[in-house]
N, C-alpha and C. Protein backbone atom coordinates (compact mmCIF):
# COMPACT_ATOMS: atom_id res chain seq x y z
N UNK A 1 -16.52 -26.34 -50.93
CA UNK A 1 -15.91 -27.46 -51.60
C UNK A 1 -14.89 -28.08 -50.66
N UNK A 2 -14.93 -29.59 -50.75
CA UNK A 2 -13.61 -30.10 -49.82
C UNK A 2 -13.47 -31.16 -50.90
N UNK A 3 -12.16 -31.91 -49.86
CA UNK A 3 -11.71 -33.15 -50.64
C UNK A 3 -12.11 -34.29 -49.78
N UNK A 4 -12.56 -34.01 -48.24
CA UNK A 4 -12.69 -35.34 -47.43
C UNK A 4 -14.23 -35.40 -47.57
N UNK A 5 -15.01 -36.81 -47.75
CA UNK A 5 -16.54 -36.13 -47.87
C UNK A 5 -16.78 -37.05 -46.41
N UNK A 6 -15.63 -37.51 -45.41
CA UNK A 6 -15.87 -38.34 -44.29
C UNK A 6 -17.04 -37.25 -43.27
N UNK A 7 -16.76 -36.09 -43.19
CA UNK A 7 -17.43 -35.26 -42.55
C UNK A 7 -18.85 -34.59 -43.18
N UNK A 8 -19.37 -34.91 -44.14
CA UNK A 8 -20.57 -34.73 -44.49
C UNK A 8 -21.37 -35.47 -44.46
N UNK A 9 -22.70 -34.81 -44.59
CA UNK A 9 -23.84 -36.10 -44.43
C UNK A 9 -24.31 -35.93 -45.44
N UNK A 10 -24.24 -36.96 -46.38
CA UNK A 10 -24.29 -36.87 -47.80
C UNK A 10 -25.93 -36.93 -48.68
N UNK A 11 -26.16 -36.17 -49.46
CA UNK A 11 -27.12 -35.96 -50.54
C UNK A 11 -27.21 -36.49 -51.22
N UNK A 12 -27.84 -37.67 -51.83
CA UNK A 12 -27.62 -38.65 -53.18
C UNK A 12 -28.26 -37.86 -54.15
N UNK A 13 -28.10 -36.85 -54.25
CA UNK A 13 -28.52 -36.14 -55.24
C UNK A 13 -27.94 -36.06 -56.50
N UNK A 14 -28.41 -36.49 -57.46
CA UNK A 14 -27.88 -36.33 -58.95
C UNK A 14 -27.78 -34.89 -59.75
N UNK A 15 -27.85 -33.72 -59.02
CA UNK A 15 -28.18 -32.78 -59.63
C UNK A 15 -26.48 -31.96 -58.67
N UNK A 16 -25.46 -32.42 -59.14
CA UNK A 16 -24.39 -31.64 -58.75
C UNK A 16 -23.73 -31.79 -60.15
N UNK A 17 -22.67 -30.34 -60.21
CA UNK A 17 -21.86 -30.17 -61.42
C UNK A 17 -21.15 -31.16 -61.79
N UNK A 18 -20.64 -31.71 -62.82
CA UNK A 18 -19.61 -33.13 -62.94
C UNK A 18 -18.01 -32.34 -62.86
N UNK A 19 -17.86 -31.49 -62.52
CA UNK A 19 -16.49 -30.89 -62.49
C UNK A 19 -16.71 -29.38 -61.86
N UNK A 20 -15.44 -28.65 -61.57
CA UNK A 20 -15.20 -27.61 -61.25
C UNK A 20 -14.36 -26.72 -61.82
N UNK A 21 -13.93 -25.63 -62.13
CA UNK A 21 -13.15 -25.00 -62.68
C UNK A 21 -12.35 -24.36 -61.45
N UNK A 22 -10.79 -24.83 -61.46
CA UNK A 22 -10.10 -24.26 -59.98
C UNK A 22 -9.23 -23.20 -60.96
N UNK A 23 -8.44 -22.31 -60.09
CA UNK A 23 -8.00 -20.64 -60.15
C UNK A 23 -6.66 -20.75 -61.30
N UNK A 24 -6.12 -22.08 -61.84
CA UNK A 24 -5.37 -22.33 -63.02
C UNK A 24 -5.90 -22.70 -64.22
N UNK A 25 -7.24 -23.30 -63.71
CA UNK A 25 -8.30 -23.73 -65.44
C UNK A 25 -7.92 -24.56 -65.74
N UNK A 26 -7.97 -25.63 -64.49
CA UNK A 26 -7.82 -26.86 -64.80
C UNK A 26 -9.28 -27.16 -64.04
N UNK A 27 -10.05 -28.37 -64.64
CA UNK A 27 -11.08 -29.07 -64.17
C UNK A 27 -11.12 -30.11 -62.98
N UNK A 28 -11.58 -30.31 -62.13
CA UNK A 28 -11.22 -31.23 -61.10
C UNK A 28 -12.83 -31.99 -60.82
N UNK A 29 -12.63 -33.03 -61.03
CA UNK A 29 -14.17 -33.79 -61.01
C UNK A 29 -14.78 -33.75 -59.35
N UNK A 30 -15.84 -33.96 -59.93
CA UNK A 30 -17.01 -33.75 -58.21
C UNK A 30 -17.55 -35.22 -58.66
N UNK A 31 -17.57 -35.76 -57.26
CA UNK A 31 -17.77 -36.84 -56.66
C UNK A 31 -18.91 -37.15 -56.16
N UNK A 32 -19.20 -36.15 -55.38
CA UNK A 32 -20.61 -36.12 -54.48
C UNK A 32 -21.22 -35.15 -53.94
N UNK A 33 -22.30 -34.74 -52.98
CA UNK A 33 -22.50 -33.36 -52.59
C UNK A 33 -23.17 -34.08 -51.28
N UNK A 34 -22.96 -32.91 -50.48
CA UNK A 34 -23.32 -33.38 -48.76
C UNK A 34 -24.28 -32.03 -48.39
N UNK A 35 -24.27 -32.14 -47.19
CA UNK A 35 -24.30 -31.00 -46.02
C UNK A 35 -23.41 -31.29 -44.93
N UNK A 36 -22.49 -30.42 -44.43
CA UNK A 36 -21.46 -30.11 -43.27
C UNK A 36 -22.33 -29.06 -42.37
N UNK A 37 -22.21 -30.02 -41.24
CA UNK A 37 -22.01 -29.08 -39.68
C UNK A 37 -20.40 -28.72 -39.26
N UNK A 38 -20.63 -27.45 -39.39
CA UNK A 38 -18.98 -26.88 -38.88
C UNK A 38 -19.25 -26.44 -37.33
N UNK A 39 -18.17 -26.26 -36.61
CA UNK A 39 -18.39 -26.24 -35.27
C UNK A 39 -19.08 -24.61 -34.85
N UNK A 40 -19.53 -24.50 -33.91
CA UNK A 40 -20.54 -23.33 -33.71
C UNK A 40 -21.88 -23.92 -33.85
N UNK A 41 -22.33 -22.34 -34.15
CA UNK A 41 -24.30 -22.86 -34.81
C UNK A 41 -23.91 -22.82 -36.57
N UNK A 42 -22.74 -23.55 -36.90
CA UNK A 42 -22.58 -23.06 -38.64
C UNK A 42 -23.17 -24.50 -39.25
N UNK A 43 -23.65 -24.37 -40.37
CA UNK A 43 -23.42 -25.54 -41.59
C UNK A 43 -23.81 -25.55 -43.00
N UNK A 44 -23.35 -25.60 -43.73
CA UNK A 44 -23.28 -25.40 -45.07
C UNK A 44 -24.17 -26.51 -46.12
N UNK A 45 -24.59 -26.22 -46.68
CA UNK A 45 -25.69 -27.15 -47.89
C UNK A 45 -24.95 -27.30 -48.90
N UNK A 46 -24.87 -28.39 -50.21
CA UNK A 46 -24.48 -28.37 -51.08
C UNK A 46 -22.89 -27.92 -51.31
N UNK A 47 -22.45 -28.78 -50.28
CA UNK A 47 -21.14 -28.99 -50.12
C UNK A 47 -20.52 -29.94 -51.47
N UNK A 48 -19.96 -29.43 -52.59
CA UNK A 48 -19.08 -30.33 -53.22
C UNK A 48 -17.70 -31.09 -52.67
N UNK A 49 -18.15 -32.64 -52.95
CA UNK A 49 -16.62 -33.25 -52.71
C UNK A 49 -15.62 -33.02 -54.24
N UNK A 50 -14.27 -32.85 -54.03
CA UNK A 50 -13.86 -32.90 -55.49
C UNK A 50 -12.37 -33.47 -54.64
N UNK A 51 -11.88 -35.12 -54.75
CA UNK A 51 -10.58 -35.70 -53.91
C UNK A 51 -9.66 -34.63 -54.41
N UNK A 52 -9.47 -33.73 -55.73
CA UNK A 52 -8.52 -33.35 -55.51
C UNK A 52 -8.00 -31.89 -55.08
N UNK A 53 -9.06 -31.63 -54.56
CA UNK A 53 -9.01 -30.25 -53.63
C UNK A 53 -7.51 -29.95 -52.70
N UNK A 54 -7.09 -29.14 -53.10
CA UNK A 54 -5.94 -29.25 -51.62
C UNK A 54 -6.01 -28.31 -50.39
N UNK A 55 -6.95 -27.71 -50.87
CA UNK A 55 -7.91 -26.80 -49.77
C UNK A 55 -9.27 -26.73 -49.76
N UNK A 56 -10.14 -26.53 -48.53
CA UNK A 56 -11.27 -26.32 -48.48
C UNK A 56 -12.06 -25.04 -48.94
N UNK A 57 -12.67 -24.72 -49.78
CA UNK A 57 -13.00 -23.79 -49.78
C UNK A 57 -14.75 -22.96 -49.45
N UNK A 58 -14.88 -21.77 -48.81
CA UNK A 58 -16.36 -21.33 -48.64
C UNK A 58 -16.74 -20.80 -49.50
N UNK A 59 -17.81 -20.68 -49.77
CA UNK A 59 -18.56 -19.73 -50.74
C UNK A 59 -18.94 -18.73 -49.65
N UNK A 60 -18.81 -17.57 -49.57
CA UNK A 60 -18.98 -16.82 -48.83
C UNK A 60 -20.93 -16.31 -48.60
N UNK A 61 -21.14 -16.77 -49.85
CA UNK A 61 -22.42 -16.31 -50.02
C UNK A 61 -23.13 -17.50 -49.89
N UNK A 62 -22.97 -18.74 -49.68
CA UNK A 62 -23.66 -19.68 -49.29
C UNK A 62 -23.99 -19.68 -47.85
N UNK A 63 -22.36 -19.27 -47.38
CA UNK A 63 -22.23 -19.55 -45.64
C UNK A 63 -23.25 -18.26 -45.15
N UNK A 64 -23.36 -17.51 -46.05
CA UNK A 64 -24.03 -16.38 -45.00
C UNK A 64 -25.66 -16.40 -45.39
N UNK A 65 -26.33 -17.08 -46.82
CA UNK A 65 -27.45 -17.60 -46.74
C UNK A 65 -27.63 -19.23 -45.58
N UNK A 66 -26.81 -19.67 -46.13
CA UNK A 66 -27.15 -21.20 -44.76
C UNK A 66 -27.38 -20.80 -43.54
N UNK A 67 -26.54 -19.57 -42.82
CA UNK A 67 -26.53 -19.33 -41.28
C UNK A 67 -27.28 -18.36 -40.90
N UNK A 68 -27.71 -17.52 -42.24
CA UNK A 68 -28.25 -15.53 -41.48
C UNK A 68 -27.45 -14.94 -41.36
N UNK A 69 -26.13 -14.69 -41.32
CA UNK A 69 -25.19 -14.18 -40.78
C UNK A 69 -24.72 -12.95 -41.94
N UNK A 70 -23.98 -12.55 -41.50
CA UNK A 70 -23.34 -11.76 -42.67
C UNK A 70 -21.56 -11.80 -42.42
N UNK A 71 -20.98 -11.48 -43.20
CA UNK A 71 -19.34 -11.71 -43.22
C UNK A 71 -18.82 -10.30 -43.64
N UNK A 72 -17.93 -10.02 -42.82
CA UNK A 72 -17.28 -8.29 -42.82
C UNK A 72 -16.25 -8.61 -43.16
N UNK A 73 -15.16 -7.98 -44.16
CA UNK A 73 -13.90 -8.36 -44.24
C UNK A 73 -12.68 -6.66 -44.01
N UNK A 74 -11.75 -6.86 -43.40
CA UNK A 74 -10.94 -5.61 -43.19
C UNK A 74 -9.42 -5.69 -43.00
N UNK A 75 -8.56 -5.02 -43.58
CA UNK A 75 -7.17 -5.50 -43.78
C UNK A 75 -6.73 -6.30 -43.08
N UNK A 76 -7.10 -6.24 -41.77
CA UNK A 76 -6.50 -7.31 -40.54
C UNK A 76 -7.06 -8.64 -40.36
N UNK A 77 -8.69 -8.62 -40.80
CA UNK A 77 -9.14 -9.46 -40.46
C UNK A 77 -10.62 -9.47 -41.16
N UNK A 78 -11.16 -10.79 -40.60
CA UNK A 78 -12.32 -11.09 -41.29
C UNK A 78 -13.50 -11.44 -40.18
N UNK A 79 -15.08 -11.19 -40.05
CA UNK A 79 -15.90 -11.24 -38.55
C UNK A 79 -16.98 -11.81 -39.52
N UNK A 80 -17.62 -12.73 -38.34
CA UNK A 80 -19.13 -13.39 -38.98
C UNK A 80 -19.89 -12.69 -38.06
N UNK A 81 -20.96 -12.44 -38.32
CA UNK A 81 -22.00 -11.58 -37.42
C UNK A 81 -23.55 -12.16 -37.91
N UNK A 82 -24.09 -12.20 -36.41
CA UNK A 82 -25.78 -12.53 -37.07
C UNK A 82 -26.18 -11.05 -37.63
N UNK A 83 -26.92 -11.17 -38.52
CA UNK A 83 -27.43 -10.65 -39.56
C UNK A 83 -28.28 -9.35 -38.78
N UNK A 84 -28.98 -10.03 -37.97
CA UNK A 84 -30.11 -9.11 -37.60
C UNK A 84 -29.53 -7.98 -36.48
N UNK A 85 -28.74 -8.59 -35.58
CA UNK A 85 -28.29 -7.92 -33.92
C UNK A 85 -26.78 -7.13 -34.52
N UNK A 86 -26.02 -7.83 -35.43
CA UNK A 86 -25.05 -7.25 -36.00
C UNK A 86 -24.08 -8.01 -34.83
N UNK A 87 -24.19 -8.83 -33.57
CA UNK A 87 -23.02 -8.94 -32.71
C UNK A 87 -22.61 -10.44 -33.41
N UNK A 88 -20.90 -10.31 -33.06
CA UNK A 88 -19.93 -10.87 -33.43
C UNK A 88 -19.45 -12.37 -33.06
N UNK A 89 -20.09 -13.40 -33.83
CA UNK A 89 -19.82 -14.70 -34.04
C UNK A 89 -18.51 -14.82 -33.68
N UNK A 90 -17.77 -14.54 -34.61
CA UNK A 90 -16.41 -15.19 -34.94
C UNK A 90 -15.68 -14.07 -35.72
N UNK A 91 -14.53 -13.73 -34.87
CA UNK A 91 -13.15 -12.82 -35.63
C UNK A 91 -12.29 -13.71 -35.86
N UNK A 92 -11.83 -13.82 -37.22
CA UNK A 92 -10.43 -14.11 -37.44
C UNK A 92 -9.84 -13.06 -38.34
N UNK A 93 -8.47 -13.35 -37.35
CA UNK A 93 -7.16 -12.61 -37.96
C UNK A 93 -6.66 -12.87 -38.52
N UNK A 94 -6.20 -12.51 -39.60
CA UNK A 94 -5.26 -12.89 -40.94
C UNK A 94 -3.57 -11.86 -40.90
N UNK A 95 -2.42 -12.80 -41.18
CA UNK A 95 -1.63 -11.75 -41.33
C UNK A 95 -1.16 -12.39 -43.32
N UNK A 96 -1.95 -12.96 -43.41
CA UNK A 96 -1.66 -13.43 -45.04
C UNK A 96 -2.47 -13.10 -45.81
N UNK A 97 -2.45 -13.29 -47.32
CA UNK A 97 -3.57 -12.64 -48.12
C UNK A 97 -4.40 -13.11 -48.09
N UNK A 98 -5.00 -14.50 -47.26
CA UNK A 98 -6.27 -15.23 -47.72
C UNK A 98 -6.43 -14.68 -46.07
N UNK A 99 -7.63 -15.23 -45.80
CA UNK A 99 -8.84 -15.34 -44.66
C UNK A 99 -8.91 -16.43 -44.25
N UNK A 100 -8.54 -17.24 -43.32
CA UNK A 100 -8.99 -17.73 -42.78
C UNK A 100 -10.09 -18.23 -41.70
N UNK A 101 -10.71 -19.46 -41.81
CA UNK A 101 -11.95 -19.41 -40.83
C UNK A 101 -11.58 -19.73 -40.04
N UNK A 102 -11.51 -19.25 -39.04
CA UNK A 102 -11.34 -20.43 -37.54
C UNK A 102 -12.56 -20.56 -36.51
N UNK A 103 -13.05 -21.26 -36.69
CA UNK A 103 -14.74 -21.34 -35.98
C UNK A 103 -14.06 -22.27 -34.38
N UNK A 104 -15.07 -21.32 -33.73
CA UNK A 104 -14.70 -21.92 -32.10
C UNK A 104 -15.53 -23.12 -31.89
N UNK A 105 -14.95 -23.75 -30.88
CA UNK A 105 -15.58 -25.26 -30.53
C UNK A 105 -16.93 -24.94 -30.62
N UNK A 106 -18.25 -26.20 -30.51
CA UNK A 106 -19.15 -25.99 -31.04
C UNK A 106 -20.46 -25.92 -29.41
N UNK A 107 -19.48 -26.73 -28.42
CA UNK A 107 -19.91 -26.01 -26.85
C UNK A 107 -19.66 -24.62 -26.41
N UNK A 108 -18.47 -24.10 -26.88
CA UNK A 108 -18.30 -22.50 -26.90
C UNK A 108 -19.87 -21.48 -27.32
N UNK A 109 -19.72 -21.88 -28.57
CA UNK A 109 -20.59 -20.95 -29.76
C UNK A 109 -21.88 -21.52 -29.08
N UNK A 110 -22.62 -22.24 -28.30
CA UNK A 110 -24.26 -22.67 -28.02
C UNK A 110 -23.60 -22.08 -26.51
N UNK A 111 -23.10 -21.58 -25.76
CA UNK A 111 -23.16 -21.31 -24.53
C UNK A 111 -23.50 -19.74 -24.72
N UNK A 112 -22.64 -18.95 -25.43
CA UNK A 112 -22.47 -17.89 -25.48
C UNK A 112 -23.71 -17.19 -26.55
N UNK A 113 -24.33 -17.90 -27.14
CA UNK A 113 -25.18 -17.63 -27.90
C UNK A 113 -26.70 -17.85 -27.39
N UNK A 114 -26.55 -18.50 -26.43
CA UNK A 114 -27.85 -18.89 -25.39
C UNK A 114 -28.35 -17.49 -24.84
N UNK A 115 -27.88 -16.63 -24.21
CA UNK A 115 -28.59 -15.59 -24.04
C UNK A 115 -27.36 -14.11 -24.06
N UNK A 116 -28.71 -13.13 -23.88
CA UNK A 116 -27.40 -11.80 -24.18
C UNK A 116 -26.65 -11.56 -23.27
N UNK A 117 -25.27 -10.91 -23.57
CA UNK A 117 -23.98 -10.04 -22.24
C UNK A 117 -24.59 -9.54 -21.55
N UNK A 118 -24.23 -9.94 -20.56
CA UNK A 118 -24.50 -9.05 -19.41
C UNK A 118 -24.83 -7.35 -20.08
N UNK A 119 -23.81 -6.87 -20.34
CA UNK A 119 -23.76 -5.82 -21.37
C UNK A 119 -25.21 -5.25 -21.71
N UNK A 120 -25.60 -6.30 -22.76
CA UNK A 120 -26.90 -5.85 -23.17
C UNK A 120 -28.01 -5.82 -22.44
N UNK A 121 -27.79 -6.97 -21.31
CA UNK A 121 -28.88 -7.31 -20.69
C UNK A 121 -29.43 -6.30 -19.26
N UNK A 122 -28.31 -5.19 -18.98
CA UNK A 122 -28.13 -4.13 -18.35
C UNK A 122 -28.12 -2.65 -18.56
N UNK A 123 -28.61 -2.80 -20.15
CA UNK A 123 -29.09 -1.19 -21.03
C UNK A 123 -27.62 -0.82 -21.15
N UNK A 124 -26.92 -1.79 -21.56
CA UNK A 124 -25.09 -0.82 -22.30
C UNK A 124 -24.36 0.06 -21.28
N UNK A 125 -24.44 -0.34 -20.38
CA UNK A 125 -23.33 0.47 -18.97
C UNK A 125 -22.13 0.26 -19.64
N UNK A 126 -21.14 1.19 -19.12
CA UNK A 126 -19.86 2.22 -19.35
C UNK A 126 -18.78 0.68 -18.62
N UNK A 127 -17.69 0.71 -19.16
CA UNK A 127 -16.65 -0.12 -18.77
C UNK A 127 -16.31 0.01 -17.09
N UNK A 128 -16.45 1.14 -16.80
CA UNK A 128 -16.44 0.65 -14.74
C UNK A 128 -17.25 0.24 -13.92
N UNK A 129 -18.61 0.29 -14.71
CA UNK A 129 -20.08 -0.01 -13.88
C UNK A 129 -19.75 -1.64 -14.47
N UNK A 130 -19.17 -2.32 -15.62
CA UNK A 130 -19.06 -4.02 -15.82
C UNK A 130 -17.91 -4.26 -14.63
N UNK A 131 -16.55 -3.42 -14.55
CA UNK A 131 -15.52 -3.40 -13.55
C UNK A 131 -16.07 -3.88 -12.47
N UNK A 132 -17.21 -3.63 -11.49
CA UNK A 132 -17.62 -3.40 -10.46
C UNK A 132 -18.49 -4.59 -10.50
N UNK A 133 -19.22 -4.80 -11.49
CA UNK A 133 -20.48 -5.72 -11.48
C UNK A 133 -19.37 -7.19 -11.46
N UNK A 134 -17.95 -7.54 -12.42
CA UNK A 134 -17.59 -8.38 -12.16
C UNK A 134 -17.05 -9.03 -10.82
N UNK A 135 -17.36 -8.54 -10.09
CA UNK A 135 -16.38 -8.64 -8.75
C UNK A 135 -17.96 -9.54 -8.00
N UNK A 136 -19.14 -8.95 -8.35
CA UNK A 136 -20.54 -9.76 -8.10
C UNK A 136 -20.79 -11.03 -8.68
N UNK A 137 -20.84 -10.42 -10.02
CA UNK A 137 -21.29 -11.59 -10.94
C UNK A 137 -20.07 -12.26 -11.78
N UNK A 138 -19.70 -13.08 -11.46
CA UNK A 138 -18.40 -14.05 -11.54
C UNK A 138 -18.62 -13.94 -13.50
N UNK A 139 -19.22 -14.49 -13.80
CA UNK A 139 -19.34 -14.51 -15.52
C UNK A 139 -19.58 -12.81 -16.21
N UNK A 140 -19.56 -12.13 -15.75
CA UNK A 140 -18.59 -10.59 -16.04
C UNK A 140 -17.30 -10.52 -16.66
N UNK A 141 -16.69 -11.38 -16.03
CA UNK A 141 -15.38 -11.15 -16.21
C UNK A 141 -15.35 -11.28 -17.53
N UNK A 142 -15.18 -12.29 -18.01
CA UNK A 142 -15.28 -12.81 -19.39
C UNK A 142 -15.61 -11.44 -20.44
N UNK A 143 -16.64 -10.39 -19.79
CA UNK A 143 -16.99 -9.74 -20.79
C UNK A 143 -16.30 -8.32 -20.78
N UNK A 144 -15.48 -8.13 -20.14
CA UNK A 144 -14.01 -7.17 -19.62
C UNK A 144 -13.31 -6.60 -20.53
N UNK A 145 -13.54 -6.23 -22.36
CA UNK A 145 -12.99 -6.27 -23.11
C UNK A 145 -12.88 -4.82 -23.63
N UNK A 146 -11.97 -4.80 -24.58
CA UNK A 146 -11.91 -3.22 -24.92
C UNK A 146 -12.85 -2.89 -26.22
N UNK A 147 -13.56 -4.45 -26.28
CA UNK A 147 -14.02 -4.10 -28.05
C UNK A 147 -15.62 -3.44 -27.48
N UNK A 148 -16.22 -2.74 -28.54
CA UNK A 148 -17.09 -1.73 -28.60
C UNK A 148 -18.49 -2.42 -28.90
N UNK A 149 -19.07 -2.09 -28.29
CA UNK A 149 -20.89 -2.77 -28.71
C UNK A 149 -21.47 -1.32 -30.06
N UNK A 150 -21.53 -2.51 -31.00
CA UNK A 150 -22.60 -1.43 -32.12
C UNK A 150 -23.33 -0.44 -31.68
N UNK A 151 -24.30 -1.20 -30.81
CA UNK A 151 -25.05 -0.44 -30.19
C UNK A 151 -24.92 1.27 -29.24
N UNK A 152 -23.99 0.88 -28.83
CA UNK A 152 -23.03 1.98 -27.89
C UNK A 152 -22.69 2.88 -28.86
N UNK A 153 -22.18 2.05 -29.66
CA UNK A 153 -21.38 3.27 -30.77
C UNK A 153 -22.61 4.07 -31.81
N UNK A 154 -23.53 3.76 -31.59
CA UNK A 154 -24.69 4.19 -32.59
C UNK A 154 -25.01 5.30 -31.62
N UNK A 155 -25.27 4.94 -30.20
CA UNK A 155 -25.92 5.96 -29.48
C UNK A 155 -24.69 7.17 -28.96
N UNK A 156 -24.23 7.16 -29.20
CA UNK A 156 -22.59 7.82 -28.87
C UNK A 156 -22.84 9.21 -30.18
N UNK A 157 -23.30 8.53 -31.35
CA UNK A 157 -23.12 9.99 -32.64
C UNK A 157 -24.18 10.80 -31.84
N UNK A 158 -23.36 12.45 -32.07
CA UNK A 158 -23.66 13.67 -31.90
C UNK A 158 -23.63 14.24 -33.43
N UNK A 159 -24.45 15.11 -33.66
CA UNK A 159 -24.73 16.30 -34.61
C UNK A 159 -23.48 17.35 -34.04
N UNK A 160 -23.16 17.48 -35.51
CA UNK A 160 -22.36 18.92 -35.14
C UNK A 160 -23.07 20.33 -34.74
N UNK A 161 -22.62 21.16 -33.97
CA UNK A 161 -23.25 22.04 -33.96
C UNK A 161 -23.93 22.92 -35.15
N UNK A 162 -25.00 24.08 -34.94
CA UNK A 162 -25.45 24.86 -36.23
C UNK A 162 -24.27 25.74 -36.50
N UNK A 163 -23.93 26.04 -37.87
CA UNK A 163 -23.07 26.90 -37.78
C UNK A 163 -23.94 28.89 -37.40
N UNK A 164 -23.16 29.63 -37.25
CA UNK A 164 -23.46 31.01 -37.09
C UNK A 164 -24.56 31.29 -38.11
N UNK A 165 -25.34 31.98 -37.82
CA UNK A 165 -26.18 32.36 -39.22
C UNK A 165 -25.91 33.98 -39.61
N UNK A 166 -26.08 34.49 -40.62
CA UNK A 166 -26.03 35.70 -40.97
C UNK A 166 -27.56 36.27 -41.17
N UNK A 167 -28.14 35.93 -41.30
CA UNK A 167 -29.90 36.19 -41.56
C UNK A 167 -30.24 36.94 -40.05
N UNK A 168 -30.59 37.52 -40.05
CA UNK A 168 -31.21 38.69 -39.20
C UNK A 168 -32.77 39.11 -39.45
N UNK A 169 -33.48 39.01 -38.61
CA UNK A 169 -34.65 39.68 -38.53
C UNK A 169 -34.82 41.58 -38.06
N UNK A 170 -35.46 41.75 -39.23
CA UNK A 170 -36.06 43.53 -39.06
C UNK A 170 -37.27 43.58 -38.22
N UNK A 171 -38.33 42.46 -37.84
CA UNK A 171 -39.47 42.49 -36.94
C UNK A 171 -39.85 41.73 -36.90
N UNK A 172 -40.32 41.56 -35.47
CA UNK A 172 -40.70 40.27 -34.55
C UNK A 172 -41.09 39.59 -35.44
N UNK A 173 -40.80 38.24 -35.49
CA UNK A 173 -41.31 36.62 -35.50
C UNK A 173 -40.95 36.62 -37.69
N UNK A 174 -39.93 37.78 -37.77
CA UNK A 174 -39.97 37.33 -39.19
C UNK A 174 -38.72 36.31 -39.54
N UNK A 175 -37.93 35.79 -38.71
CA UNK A 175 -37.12 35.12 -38.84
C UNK A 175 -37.74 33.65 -37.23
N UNK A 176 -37.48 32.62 -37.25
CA UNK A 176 -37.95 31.86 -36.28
C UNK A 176 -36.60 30.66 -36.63
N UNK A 177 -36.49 30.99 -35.66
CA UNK A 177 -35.30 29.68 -34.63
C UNK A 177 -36.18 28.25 -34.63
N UNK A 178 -36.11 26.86 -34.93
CA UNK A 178 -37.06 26.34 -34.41
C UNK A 178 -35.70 24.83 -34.23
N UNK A 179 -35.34 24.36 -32.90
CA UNK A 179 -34.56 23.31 -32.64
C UNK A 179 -35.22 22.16 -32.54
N UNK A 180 -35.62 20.82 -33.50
CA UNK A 180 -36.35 20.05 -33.07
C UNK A 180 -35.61 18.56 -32.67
């Protein structure tokens, strides 16, 4: 929902709500309905205008059917992620109770989304083998960070060991060990 409909490309569609119900229960009339391109690869369908909005608001579940994506939320902060790879669109940090979006320029998000990190594109090497590679490959650097690839962290879980057993065998092969 917004209040400016200058940034949408509008739907003459007759099939939008004639009002809204905002978080005091008061009604605020709808005007029109669009589609918005937000900067990145984002954009939203069935965008309500209502002039007297004083904030924009997402449907969280629209934005993540419109894009594929999925939306993580955690005391500090809030991450958009494609759906399928799980890697990380967009972090924003919050130090207030709401979430804010802050979507990066929309040449940013098509550069970086054009093909995979170095990272991936090198079977997930260890933070000194990227150290080393940046000093080669100039666009390394960029990827120099302390944050963690899913992936890495998936292949990283170990099983705890077996614990001791008490079971004992009285003759050959009546007890069998089998580690698979």
């Amino acid at each position: 929902m917004t209040s400016d409909s200058s940034s949408l490309s509008h739907n003459f569609s007759s099939r939008y709500p004639s009002s809204i119900v905002v978080g005091n229960g008061s009604l605020l009339p709808v005007t029109s309905t669009g589609t918005a391109t937000l900067p990145g690869p984002f954009s939203l369908n069935n965008v309500l205008v209502s002039p007297s909005l004083i904030k924009n608001l997402i449907s969280v579940r629209q934005f993540t059917s419109n894009n594929n994506c999925s939306v993580e939320f955690d005391p500090a902060s809030c991450s958009v992620k494609v759906l399928v790879s799980r890697r990380v669109l967009v972090r924003c940090n919050s130090a207030c109770p709401l979430y804010p979006l802050r979507l990066p320029p929309a040449t940013a998000a098509l550069v970086a989304g054009s093909s995979p990190p170095w990272h991936h594109r090198l079977g997930h090497p260890g933070h000194e083998v990227m150290t080393k590679l940046a000093s080669v490959i100039p666009s390394c650097n960029k990827e120099l960070s302390t944050s963690l690839c899913h992936a890495c962290q998936l292949g990283r879980h170990v099983r705890l060991p077996f614990t001791s057993s008490t079971s004992r065998a009285s003759n050959n092969f009546d007890l069998i060990y089998c580690d698979l």
